[in-house]
C-alpha atoms as a PDB file:
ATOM      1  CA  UNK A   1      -2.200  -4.488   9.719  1.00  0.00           C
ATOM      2  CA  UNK A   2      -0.020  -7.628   8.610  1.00  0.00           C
ATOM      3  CA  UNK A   3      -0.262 -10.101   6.391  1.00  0.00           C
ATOM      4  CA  UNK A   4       1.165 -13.644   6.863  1.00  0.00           C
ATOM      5  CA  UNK A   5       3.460 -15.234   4.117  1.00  0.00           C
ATOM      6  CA  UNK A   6       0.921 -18.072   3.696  1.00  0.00           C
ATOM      7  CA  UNK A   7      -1.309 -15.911   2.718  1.00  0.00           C
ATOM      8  CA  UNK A   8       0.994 -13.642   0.832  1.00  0.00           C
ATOM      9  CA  UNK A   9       2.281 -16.720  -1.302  1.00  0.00           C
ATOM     10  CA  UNK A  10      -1.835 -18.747  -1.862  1.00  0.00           C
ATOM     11  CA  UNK A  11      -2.775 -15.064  -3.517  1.00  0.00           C
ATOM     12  CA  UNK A  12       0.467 -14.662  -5.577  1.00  0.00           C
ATOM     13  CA  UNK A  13       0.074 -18.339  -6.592  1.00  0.00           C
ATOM     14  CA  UNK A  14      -3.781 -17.189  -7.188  1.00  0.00           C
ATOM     15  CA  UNK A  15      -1.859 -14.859  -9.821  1.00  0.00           C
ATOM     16  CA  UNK A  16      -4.019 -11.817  -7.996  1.00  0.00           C
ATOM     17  CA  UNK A  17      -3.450  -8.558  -8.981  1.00  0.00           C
ATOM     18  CA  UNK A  18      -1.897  -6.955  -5.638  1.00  0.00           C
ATOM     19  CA  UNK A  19      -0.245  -3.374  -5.088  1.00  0.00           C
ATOM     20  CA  UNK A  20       2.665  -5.015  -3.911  1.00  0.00           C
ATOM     21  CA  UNK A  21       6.256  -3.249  -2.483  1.00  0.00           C
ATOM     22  CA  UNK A  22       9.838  -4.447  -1.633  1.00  0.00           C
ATOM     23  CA  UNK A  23      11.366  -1.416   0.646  1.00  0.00           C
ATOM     24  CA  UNK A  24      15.225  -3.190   1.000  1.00  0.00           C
ATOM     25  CA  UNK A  25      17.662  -1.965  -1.107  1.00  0.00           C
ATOM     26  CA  UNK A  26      18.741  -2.577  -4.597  1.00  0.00           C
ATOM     27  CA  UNK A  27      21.446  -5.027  -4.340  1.00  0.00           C
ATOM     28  CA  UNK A  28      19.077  -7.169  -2.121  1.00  0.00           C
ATOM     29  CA  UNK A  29      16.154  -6.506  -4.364  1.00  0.00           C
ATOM     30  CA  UNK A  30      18.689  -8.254  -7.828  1.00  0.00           C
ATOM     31  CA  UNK A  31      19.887 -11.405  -5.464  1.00  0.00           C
ATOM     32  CA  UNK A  32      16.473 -12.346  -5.126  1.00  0.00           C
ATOM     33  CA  UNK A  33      12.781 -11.031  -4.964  1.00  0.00           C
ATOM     34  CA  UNK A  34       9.186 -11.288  -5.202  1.00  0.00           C
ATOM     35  CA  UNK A  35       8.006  -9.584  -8.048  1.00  0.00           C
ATOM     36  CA  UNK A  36       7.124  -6.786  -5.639  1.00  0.00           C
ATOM     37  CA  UNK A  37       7.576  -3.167  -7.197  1.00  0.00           C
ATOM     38  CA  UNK A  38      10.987  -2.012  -5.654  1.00  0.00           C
ATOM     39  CA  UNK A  39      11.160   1.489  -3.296  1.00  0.00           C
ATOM     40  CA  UNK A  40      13.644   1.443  -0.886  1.00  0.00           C
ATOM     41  CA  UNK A  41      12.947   2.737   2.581  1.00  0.00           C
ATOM     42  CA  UNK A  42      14.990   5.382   2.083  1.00  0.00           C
ATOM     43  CA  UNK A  43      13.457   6.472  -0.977  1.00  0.00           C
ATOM     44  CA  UNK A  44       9.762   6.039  -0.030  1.00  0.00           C
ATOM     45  CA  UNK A  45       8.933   9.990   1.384  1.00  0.00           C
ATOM     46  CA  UNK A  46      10.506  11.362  -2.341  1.00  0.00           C
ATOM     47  CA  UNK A  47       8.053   8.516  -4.269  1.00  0.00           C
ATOM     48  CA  UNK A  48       4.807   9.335  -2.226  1.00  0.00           C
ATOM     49  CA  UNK A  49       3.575  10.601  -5.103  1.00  0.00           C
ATOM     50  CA  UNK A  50       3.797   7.394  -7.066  1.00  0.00           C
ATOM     51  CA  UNK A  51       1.245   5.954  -4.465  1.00  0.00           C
ATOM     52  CA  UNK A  52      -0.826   8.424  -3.687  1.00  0.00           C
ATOM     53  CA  UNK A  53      -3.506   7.109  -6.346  1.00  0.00           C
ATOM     54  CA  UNK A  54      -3.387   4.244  -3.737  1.00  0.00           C
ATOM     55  CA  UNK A  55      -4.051   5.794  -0.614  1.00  0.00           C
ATOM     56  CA  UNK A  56      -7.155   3.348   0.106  1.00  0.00           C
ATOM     57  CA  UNK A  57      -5.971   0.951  -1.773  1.00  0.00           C
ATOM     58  CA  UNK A  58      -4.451  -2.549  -0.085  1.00  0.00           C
ATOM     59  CA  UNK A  59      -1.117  -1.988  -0.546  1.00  0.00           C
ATOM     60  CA  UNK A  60       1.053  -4.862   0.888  1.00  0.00           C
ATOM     61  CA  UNK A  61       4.693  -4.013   1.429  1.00  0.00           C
ATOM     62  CA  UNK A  62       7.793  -6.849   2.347  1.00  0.00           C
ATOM     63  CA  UNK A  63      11.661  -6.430   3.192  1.00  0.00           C
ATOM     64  CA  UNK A  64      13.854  -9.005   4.403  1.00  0.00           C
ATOM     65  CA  UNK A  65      12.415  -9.856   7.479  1.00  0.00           C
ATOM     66  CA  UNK A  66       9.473  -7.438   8.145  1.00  0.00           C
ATOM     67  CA  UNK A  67      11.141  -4.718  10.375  1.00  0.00           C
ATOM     68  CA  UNK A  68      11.727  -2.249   7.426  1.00  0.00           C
ATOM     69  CA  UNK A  69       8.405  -2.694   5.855  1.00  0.00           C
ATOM     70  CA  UNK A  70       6.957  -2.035   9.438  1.00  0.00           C
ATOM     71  CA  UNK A  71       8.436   1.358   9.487  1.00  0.00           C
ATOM     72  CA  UNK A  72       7.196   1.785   5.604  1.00  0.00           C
ATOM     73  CA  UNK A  73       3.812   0.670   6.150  1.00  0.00           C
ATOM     74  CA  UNK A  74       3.866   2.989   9.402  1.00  0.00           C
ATOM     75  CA  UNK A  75       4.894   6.073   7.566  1.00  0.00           C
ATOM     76  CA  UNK A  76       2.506   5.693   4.447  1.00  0.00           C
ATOM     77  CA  UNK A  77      -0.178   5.358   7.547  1.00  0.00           C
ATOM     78  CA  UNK A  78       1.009   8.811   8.968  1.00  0.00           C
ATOM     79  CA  UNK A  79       0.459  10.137   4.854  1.00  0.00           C
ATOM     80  CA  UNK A  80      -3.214   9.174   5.220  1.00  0.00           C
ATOM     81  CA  UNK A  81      -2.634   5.642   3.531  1.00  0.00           C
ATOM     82  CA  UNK A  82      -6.020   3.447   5.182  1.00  0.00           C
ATOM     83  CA  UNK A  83      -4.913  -0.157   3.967  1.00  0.00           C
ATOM     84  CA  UNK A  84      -1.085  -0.806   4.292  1.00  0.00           C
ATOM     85  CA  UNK A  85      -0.006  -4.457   5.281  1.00  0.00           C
ATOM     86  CA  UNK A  86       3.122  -5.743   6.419  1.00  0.00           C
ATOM     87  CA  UNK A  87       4.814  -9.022   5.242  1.00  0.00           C
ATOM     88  CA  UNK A  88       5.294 -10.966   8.888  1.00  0.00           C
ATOM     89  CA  UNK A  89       9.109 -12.105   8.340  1.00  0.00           C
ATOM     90  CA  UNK A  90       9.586 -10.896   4.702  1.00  0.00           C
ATOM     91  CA  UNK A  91      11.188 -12.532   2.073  1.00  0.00           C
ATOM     92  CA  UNK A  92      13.327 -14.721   5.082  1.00  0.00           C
ATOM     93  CA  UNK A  93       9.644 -16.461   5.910  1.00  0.00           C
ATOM     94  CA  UNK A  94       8.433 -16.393   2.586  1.00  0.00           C
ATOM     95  CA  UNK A  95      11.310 -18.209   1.168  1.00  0.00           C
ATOM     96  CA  UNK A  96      11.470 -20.893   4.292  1.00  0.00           C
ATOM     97  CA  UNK A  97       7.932 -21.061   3.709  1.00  0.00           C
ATOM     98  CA  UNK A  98       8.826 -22.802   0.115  1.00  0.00           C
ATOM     99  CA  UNK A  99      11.680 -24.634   1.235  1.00  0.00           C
END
């Protein structure tokens, strides 16, 4: 399921407490992020573990412009994950959003 930067940004600005992941890669993550916990695509089938107390928990996950995040919130779906949402656009809309 996805989850529109509007609504992304009105429940970070709501300061609500959200099991939220970046999946681009560390050199994009220090230019500029979210405040998103970082696990790169790459990285996420070695870190399952980390979310598996999660598993049906929201768990809302952003890139740059929503393509890798697709894949990640795909795969955690295939690991039995039952509330994964993808950032429409990623960090791109979110940041245009606020411009």
């Amino acid at each position: 399921m996805d989850i529109t930067v509007e609504e992304l940004k009105k429940r970070l600005d709501d300061g609500e407490d959200l099991h939220f992941y970046d999946v681009r890669e560390e050199h994009e993550y220090e230019e500029d992020n979210l405040g998103a916990t970082l696990i790169p695509l790459g990285e996420l089938p070695d870190r399952l573990e980390e979310l598996e107390p999660l598993k049906n928990e929201e768990i809302i996950i952003h890139c740059r412009s929503g393509a890798r995040s697709g894949k990640a919130a795909k795969f955690l779906e295939s690991q039995g994950f039952t509330n994964t949402r993808n950032v429409v656009g990623g960090i791109l809309a979110f940041r245009e959003l606020e411009d």
